[in-house]
PDB file of N, CA and C in Angstrom:
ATOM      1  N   UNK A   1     -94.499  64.360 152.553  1.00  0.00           N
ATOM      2  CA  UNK A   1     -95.673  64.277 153.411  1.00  0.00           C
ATOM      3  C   UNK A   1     -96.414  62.954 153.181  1.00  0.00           C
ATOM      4  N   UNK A   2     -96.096  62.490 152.050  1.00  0.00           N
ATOM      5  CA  UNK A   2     -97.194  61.664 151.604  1.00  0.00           C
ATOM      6  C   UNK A   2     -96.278  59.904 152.339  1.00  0.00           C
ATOM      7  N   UNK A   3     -95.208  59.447 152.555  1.00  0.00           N
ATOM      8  CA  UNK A   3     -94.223  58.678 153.186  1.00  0.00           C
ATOM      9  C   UNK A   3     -94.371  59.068 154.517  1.00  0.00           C
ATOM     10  N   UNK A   4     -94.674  60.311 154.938  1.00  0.00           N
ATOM     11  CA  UNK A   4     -94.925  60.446 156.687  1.00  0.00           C
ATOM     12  C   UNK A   4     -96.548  59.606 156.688  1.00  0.00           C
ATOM     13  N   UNK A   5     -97.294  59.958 155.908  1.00  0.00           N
ATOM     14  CA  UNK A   5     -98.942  59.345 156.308  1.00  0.00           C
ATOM     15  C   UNK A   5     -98.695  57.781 156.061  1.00  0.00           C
ATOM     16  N   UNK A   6     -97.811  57.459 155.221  1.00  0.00           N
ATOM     17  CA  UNK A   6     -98.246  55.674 154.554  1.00  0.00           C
ATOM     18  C   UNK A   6     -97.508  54.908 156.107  1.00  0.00           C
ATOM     19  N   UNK A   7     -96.835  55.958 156.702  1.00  0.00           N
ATOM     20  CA  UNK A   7     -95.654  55.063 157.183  1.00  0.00           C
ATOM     21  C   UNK A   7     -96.617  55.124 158.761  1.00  0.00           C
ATOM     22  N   UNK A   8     -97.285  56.117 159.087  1.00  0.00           N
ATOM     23  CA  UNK A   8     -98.533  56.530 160.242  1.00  0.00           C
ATOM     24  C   UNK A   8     -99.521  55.447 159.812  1.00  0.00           C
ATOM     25  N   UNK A   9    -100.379  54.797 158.386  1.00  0.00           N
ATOM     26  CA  UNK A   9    -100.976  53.962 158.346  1.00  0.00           C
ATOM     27  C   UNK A   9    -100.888  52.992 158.612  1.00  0.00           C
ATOM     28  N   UNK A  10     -99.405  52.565 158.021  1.00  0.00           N
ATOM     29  CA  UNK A  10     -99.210  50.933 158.436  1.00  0.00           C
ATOM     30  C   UNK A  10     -98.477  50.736 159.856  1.00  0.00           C
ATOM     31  N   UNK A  11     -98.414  51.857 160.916  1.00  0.00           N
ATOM     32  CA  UNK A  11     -97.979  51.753 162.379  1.00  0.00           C
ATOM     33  C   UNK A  11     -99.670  51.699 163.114  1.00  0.00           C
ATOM     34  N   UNK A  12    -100.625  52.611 162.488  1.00  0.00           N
ATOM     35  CA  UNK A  12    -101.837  52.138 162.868  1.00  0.00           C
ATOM     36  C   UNK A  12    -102.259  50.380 162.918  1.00  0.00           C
ATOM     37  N   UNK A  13    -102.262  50.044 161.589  1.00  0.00           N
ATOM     38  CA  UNK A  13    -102.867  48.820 161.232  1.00  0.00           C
ATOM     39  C   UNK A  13    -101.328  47.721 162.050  1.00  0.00           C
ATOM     40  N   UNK A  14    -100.476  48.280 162.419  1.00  0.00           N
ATOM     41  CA  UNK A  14    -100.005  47.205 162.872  1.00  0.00           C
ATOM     42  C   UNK A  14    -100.297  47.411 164.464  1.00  0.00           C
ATOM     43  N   UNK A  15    -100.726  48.292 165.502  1.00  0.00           N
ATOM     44  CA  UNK A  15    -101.140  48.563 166.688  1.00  0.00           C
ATOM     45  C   UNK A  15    -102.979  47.971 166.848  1.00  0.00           C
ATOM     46  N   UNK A  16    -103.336  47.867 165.674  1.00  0.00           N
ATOM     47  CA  UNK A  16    -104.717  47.621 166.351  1.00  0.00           C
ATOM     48  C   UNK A  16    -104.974  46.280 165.764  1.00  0.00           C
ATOM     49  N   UNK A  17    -103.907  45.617 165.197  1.00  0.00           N
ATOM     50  CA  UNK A  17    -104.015  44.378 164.997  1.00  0.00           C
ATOM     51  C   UNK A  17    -103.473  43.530 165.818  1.00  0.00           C
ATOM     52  N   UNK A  18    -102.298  44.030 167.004  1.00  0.00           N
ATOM     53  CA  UNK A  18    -101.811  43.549 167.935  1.00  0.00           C
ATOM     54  C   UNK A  18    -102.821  43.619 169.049  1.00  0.00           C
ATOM     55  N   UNK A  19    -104.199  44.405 169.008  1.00  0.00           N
ATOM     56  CA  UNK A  19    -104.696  44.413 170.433  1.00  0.00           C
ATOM     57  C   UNK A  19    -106.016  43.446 169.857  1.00  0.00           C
ATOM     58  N   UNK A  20    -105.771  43.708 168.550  1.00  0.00           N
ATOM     59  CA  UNK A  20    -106.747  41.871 168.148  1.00  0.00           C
ATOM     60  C   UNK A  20    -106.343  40.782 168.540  1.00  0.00           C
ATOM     61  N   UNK A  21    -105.525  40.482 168.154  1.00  0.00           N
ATOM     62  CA  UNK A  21    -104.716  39.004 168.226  1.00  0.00           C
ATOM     63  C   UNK A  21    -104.402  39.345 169.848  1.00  0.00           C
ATOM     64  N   UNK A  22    -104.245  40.202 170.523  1.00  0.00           N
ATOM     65  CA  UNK A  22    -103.865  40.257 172.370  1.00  0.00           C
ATOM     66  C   UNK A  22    -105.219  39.465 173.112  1.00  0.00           C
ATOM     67  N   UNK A  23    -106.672  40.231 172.088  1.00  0.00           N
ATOM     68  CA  UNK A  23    -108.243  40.255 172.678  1.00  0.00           C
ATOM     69  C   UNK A  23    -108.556  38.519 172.073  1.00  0.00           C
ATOM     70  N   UNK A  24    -108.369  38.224 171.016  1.00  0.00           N
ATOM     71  CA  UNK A  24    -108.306  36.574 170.396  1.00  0.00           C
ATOM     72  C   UNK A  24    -107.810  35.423 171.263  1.00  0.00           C
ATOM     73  N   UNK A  25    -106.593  36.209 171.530  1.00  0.00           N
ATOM     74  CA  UNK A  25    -105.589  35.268 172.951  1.00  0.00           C
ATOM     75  C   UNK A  25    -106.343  34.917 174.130  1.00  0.00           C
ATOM     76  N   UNK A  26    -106.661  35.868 174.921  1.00  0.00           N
ATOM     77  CA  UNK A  26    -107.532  36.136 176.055  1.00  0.00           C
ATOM     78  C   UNK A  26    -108.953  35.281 176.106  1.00  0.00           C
ATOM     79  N   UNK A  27    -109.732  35.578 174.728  1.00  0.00           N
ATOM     80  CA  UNK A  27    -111.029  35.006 174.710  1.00  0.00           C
ATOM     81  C   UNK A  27    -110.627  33.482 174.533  1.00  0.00           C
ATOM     82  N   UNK A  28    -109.947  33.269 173.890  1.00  0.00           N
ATOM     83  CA  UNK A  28    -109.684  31.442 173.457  1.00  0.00           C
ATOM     84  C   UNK A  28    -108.957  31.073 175.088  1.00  0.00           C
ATOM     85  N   UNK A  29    -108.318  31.699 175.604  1.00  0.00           N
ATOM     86  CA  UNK A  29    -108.348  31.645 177.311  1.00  0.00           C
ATOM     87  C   UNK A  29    -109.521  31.243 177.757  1.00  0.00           C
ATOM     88  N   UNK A  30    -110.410  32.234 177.721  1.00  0.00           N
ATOM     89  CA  UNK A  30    -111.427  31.954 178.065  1.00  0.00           C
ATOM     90  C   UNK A  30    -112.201  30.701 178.374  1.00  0.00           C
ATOM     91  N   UNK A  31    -112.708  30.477 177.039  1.00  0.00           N
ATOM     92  CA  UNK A  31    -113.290  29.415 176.355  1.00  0.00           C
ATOM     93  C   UNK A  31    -112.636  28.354 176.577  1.00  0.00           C
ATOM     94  N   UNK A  32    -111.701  27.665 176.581  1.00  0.00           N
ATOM     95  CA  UNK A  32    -111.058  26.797 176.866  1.00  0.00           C
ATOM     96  C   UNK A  32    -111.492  26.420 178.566  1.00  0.00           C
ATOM     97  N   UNK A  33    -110.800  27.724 178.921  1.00  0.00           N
ATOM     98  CA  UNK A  33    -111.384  27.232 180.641  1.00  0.00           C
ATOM     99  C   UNK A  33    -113.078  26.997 181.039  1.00  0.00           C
ATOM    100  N   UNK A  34    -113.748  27.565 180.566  1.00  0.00           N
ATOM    101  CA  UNK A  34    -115.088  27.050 180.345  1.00  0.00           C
ATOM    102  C   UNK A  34    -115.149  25.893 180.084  1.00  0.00           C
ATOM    103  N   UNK A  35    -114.723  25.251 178.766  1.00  0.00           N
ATOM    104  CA  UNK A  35    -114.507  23.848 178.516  1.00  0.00           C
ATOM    105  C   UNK A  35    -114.527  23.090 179.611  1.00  0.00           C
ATOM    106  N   UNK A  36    -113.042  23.281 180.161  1.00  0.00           N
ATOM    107  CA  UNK A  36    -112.994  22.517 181.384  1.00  0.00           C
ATOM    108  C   UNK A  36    -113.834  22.404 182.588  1.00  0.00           C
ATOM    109  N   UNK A  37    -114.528  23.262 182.641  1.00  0.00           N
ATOM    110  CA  UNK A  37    -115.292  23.554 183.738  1.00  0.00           C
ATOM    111  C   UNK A  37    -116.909  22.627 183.286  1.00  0.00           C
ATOM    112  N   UNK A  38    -117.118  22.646 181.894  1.00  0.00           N
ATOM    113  CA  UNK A  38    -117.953  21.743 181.490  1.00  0.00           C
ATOM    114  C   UNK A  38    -117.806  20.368 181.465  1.00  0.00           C
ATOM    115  N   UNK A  39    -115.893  20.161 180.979  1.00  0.00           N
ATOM    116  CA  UNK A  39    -115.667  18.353 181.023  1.00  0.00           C
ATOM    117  C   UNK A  39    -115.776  17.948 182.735  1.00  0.00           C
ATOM    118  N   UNK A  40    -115.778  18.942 183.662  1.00  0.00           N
ATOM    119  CA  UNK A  40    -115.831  18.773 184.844  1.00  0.00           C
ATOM    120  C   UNK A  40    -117.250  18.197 185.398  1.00  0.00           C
ATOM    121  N   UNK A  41    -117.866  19.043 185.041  1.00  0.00           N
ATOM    122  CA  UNK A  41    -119.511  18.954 185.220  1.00  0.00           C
ATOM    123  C   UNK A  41    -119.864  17.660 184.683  1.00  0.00           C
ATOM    124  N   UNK A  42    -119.558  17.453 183.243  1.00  0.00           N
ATOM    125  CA  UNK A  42    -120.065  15.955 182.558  1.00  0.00           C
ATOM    126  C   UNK A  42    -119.914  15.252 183.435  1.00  0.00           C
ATOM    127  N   UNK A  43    -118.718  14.897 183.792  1.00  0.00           N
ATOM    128  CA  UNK A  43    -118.050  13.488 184.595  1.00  0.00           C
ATOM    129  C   UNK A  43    -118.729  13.573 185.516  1.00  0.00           C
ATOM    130  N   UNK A  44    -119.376  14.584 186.726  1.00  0.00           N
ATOM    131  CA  UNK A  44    -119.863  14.464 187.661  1.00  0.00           C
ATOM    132  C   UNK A  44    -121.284  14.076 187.383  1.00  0.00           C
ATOM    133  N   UNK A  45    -121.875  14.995 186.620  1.00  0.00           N
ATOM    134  CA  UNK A  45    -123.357  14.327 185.758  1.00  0.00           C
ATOM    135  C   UNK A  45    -123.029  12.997 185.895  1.00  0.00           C
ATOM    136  N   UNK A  46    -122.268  12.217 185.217  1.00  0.00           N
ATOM    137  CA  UNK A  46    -122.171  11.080 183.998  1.00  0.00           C
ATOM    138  C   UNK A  46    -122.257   9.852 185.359  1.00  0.00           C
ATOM    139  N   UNK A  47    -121.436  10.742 186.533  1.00  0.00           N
ATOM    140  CA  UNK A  47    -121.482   9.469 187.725  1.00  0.00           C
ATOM    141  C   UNK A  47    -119.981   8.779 187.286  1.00  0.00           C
ATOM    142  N   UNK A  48    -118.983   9.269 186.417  1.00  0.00           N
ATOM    143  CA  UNK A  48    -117.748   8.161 186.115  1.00  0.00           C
ATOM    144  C   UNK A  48    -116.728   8.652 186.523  1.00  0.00           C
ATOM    145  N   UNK A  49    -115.696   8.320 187.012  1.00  0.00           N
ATOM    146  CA  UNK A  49    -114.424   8.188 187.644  1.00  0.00           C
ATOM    147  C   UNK A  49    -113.817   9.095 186.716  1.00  0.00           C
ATOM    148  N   UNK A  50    -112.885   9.479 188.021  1.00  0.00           N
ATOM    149  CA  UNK A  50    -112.210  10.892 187.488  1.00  0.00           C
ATOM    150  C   UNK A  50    -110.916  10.611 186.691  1.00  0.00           C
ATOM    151  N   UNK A  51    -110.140   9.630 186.721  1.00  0.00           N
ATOM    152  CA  UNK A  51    -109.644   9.172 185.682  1.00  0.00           C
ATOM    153  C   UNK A  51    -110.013   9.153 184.055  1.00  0.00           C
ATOM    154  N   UNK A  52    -111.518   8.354 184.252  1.00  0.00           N
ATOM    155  CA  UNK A  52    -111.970   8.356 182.746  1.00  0.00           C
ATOM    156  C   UNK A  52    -112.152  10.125 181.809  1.00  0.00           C
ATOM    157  N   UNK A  53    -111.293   9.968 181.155  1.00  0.00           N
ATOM    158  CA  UNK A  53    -111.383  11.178 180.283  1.00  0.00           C
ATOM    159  C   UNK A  53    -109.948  11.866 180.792  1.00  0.00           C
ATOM    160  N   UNK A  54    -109.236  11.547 181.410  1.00  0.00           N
ATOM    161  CA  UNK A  54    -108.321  12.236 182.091  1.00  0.00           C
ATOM    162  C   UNK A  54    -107.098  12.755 181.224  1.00  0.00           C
ATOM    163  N   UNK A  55    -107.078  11.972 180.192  1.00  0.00           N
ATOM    164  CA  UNK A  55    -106.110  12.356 179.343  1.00  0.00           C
ATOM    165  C   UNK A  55    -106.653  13.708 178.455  1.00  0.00           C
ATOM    166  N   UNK A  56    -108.167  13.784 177.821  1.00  0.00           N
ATOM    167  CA  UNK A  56    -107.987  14.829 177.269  1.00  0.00           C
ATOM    168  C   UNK A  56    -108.419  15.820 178.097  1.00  0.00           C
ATOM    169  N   UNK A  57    -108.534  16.103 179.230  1.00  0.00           N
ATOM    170  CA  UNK A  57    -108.305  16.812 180.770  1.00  0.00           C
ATOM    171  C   UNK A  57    -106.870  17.814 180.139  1.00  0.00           C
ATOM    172  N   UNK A  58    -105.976  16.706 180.363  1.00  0.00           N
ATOM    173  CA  UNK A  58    -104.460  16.831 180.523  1.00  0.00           C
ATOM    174  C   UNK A  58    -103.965  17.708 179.204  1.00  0.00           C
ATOM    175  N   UNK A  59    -104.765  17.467 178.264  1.00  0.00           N
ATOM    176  CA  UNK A  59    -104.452  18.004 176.770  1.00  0.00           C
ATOM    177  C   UNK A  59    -105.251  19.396 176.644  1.00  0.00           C
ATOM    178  N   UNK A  60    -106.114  19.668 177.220  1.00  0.00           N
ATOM    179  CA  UNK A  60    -106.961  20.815 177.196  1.00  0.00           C
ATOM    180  C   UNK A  60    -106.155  21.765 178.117  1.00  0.00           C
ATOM    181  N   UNK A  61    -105.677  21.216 179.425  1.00  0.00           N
ATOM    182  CA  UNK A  61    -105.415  22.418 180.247  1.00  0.00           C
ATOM    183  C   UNK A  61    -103.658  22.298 179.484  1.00  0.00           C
ATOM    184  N   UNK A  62    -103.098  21.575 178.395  1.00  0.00           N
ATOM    185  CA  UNK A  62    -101.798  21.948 178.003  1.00  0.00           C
ATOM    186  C   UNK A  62    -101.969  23.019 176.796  1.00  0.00           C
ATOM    187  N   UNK A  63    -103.010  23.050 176.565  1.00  0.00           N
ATOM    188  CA  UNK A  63    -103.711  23.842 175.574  1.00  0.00           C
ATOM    189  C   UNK A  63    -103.695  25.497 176.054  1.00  0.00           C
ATOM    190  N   UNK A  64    -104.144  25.659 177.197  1.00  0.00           N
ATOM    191  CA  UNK A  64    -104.290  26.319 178.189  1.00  0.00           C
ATOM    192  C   UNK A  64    -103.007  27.700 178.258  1.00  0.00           C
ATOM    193  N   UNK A  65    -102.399  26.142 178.855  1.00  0.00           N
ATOM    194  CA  UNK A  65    -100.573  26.527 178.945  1.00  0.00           C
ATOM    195  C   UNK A  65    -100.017  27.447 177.829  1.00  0.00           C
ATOM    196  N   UNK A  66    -100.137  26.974 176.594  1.00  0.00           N
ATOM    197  CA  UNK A  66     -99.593  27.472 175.620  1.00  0.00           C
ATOM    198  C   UNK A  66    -100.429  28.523 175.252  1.00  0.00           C
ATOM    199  N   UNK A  67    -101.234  28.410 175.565  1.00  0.00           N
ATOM    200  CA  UNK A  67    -102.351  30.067 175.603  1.00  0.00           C
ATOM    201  C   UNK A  67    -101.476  31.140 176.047  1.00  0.00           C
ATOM    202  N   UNK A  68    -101.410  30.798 177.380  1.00  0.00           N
ATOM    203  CA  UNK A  68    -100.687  31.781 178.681  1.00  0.00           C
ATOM    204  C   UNK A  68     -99.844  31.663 177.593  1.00  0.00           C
ATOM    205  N   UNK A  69     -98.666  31.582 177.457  1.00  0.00           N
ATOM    206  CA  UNK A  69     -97.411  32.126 176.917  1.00  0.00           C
ATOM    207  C   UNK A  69     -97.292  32.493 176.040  1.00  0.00           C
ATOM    208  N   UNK A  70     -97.837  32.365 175.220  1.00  0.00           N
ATOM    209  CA  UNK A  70     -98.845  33.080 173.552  1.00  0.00           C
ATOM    210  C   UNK A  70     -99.042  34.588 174.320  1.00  0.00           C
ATOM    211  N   UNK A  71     -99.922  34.390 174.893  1.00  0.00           N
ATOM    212  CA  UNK A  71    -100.113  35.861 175.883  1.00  0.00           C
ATOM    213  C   UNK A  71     -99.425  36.601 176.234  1.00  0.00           C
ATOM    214  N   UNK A  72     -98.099  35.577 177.100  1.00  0.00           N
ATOM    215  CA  UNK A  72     -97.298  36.627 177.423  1.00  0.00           C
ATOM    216  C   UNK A  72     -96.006  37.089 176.729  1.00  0.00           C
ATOM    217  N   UNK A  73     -95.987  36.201 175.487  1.00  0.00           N
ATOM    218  CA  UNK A  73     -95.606  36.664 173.733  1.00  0.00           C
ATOM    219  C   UNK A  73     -95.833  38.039 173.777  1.00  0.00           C
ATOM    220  N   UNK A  74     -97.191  38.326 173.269  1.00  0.00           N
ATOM    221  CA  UNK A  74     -97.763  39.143 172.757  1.00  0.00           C
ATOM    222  C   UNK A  74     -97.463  40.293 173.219  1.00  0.00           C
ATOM    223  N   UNK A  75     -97.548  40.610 174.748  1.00  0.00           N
ATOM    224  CA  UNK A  75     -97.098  41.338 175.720  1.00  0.00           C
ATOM    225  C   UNK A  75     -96.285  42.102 175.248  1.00  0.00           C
ATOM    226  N   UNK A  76     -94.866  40.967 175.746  1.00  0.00           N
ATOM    227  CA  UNK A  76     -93.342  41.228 174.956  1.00  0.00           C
ATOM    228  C   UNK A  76     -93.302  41.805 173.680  1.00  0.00           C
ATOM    229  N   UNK A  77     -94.219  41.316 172.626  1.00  0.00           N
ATOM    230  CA  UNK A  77     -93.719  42.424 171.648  1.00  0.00           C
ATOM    231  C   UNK A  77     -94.591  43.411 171.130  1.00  0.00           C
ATOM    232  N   UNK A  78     -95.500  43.596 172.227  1.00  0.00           N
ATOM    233  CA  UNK A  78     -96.292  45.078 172.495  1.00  0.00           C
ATOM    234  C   UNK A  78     -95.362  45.722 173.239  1.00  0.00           C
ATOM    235  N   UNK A  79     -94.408  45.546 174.042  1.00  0.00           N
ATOM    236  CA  UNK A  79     -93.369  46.298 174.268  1.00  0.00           C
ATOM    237  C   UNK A  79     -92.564  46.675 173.308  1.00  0.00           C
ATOM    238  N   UNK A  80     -91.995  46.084 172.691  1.00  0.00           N
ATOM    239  CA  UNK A  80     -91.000  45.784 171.526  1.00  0.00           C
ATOM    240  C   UNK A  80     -91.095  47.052 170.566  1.00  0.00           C
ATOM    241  N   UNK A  81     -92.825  46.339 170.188  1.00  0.00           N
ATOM    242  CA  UNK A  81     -92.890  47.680 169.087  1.00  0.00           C
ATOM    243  C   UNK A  81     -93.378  49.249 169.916  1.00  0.00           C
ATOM    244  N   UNK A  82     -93.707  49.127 170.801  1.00  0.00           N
ATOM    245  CA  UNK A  82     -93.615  50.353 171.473  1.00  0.00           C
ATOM    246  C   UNK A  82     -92.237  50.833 171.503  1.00  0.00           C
ATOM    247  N   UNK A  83     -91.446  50.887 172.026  1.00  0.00           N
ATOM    248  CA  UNK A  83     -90.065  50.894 171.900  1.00  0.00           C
ATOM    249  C   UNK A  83     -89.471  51.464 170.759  1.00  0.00           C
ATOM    250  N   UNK A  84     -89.410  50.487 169.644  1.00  0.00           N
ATOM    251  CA  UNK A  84     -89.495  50.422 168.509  1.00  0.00           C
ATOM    252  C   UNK A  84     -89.730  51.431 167.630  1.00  0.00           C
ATOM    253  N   UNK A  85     -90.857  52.102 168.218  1.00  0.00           N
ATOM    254  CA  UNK A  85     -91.799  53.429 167.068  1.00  0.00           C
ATOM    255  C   UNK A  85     -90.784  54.591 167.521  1.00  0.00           C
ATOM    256  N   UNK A  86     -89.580  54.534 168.408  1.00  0.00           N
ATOM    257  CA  UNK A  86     -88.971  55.657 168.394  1.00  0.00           C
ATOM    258  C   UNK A  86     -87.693  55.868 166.960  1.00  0.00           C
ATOM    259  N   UNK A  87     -87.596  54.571 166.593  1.00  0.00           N
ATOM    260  CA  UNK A  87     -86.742  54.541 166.008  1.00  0.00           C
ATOM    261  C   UNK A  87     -87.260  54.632 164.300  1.00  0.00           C
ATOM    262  N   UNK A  88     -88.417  54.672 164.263  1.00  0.00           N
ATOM    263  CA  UNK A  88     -89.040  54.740 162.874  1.00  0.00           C
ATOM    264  C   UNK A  88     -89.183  56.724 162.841  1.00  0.00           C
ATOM    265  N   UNK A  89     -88.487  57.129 161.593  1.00  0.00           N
ATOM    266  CA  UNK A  89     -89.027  58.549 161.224  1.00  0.00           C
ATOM    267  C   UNK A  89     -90.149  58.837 161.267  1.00  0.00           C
ATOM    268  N   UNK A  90     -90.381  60.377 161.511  1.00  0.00           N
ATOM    269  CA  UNK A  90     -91.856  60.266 161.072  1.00  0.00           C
ATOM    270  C   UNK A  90     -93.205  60.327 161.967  1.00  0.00           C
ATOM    271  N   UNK A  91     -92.576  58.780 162.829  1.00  0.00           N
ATOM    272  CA  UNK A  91     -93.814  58.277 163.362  1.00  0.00           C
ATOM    273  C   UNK A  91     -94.086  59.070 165.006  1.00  0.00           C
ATOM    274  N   UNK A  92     -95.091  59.175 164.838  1.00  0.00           N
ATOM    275  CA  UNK A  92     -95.435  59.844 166.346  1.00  0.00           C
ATOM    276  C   UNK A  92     -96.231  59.080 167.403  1.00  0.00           C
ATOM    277  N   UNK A  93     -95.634  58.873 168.622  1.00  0.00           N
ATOM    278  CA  UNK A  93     -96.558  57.902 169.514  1.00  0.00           C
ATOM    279  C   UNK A  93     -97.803  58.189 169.522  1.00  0.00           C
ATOM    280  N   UNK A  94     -98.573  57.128 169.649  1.00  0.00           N
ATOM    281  CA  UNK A  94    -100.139  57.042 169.170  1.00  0.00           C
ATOM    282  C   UNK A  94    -100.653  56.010 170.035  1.00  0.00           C
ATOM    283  N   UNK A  95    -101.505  56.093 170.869  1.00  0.00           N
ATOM    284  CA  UNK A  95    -102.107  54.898 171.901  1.00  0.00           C
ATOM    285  C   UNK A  95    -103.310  54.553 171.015  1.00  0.00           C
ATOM    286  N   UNK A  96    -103.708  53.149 170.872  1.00  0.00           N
ATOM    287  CA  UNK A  96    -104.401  52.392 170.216  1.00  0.00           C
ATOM    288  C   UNK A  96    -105.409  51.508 171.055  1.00  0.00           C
ATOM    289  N   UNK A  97    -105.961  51.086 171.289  1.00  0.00           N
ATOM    290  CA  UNK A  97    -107.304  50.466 172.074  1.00  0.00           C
ATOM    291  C   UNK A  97    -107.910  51.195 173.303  1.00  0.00           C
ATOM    292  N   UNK A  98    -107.381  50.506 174.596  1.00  0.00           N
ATOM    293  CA  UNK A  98    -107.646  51.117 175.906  1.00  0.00           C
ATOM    294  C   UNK A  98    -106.686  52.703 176.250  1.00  0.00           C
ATOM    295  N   UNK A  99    -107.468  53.208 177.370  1.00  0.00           N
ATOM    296  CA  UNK A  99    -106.429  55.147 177.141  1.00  0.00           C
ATOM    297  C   UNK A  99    -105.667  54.839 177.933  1.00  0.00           C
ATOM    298  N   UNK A 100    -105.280  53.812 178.867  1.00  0.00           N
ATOM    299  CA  UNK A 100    -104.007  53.375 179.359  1.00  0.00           C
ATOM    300  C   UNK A 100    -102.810  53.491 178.388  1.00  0.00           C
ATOM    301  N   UNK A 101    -101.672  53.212 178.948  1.00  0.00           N
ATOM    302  CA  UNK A 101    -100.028  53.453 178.842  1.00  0.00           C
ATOM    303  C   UNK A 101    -100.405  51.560 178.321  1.00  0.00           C
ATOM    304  N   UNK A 102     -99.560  51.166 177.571  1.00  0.00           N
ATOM    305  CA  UNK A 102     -98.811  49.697 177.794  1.00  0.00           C
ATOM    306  C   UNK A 102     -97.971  49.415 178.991  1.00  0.00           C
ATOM    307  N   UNK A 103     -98.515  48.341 179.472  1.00  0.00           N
ATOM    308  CA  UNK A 103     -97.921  48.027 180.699  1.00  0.00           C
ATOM    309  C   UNK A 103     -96.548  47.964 180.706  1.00  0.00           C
ATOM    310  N   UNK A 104     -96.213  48.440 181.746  1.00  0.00           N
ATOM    311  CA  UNK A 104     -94.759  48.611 182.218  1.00  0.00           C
ATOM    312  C   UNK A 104     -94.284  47.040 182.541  1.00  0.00           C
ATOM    313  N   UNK A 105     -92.808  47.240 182.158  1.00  0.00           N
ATOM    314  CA  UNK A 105     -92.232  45.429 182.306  1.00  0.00           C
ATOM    315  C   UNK A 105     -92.177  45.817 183.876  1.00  0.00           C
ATOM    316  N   UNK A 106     -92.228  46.330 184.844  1.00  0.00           N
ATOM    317  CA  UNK A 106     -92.062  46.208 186.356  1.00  0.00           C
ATOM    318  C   UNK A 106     -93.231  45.714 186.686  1.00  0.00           C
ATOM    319  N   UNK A 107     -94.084  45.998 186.109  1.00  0.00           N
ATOM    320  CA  UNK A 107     -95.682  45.686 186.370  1.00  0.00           C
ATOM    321  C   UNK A 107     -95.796  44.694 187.299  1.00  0.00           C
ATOM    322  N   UNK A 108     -96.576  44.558 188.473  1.00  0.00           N
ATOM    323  CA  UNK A 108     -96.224  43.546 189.681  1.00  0.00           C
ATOM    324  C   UNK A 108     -97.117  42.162 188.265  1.00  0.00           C
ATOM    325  N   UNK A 109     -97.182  40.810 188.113  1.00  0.00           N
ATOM    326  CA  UNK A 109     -97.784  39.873 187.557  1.00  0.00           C
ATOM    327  C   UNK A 109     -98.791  39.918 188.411  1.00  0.00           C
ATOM    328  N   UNK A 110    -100.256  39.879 187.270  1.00  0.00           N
ATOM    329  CA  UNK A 110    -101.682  39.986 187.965  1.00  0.00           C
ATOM    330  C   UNK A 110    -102.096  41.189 188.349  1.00  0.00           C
ATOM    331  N   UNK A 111    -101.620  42.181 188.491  1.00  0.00           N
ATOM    332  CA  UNK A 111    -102.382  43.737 188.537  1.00  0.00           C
ATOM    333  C   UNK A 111    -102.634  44.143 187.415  1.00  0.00           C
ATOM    334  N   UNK A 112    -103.507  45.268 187.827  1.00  0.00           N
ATOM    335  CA  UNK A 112    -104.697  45.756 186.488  1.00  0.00           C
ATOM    336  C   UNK A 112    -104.867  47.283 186.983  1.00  0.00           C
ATOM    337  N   UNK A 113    -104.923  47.815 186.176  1.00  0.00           N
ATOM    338  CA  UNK A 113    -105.755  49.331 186.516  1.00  0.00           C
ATOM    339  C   UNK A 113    -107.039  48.823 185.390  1.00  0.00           C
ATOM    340  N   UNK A 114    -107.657  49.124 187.165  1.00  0.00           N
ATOM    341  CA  UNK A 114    -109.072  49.062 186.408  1.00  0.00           C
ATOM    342  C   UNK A 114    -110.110  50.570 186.099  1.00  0.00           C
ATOM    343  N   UNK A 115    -111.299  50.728 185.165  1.00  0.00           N
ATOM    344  CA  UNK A 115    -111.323  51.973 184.846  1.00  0.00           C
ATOM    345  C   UNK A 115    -112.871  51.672 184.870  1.00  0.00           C
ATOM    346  N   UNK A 116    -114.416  51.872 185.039  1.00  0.00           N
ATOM    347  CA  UNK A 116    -115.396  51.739 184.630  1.00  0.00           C
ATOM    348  C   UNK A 116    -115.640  52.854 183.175  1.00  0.00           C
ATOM    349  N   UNK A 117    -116.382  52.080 182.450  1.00  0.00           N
ATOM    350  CA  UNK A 117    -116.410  52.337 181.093  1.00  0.00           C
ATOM    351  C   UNK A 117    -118.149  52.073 180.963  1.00  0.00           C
ATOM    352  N   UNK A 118    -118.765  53.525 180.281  1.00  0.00           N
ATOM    353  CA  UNK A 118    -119.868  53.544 180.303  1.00  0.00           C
ATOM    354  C   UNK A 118    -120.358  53.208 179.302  1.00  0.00           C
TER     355      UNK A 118
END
């Protein structure tokens, strides 16, 4: 009994550390695009050509880039270990953050079930 709970703990701590690092991903998304939306604003403030600064423009939204696919990393092996927990003894499926399912790989790209949350 006591190998069924250790092995339920560390499938916990590894499910709600994946919807950290999923929620970390997303916000540094975020923020980044804000950024840009501020180096945007400066230049127009500043009155200077849209060239000037253009390179770290180019480096921020590659920043960006590698966000997104970090993201859609994460995804992939939130599938993975979903999957995965069938093959561990013991362990019993357990939903961890939102009361949604993990998205299905058919999932159209860009849909959401959305839910209001009081």
């Amino acid at each position: 009994m006591m190998r069924k709970a250790a092995i339920q703990s560390a499938a916990y701590d590894v499910a709600t550390q994946v919807r950290a690092v999923e929620d970390q991903i997303e916000s540094a998304i975020a923020a980044i695009a804000e950024l840009q939306g501020r180096m945007i604003h400066a230049r127009s403030v500043a009155g200077i050509a849209t060239a000037t600064g253009h390179e770290a423009f180019e480096e921020v939204a590659a920043s960006i880039g590698a966000l997104v696919t970090a993201r859609g990393g994460m995804a992939k092996a939130h599938m993975v270990l979903k999957d995965t927990q069938a093959f561990v003894p013991g362990l019993r499926a357990t939903g961890f953050g939102d009361l949604g399912e993990c998205p299905e790989e058919s999932a159209p790209a860009g849909s959401a079930d959305l839910r209001v949350v009081a």
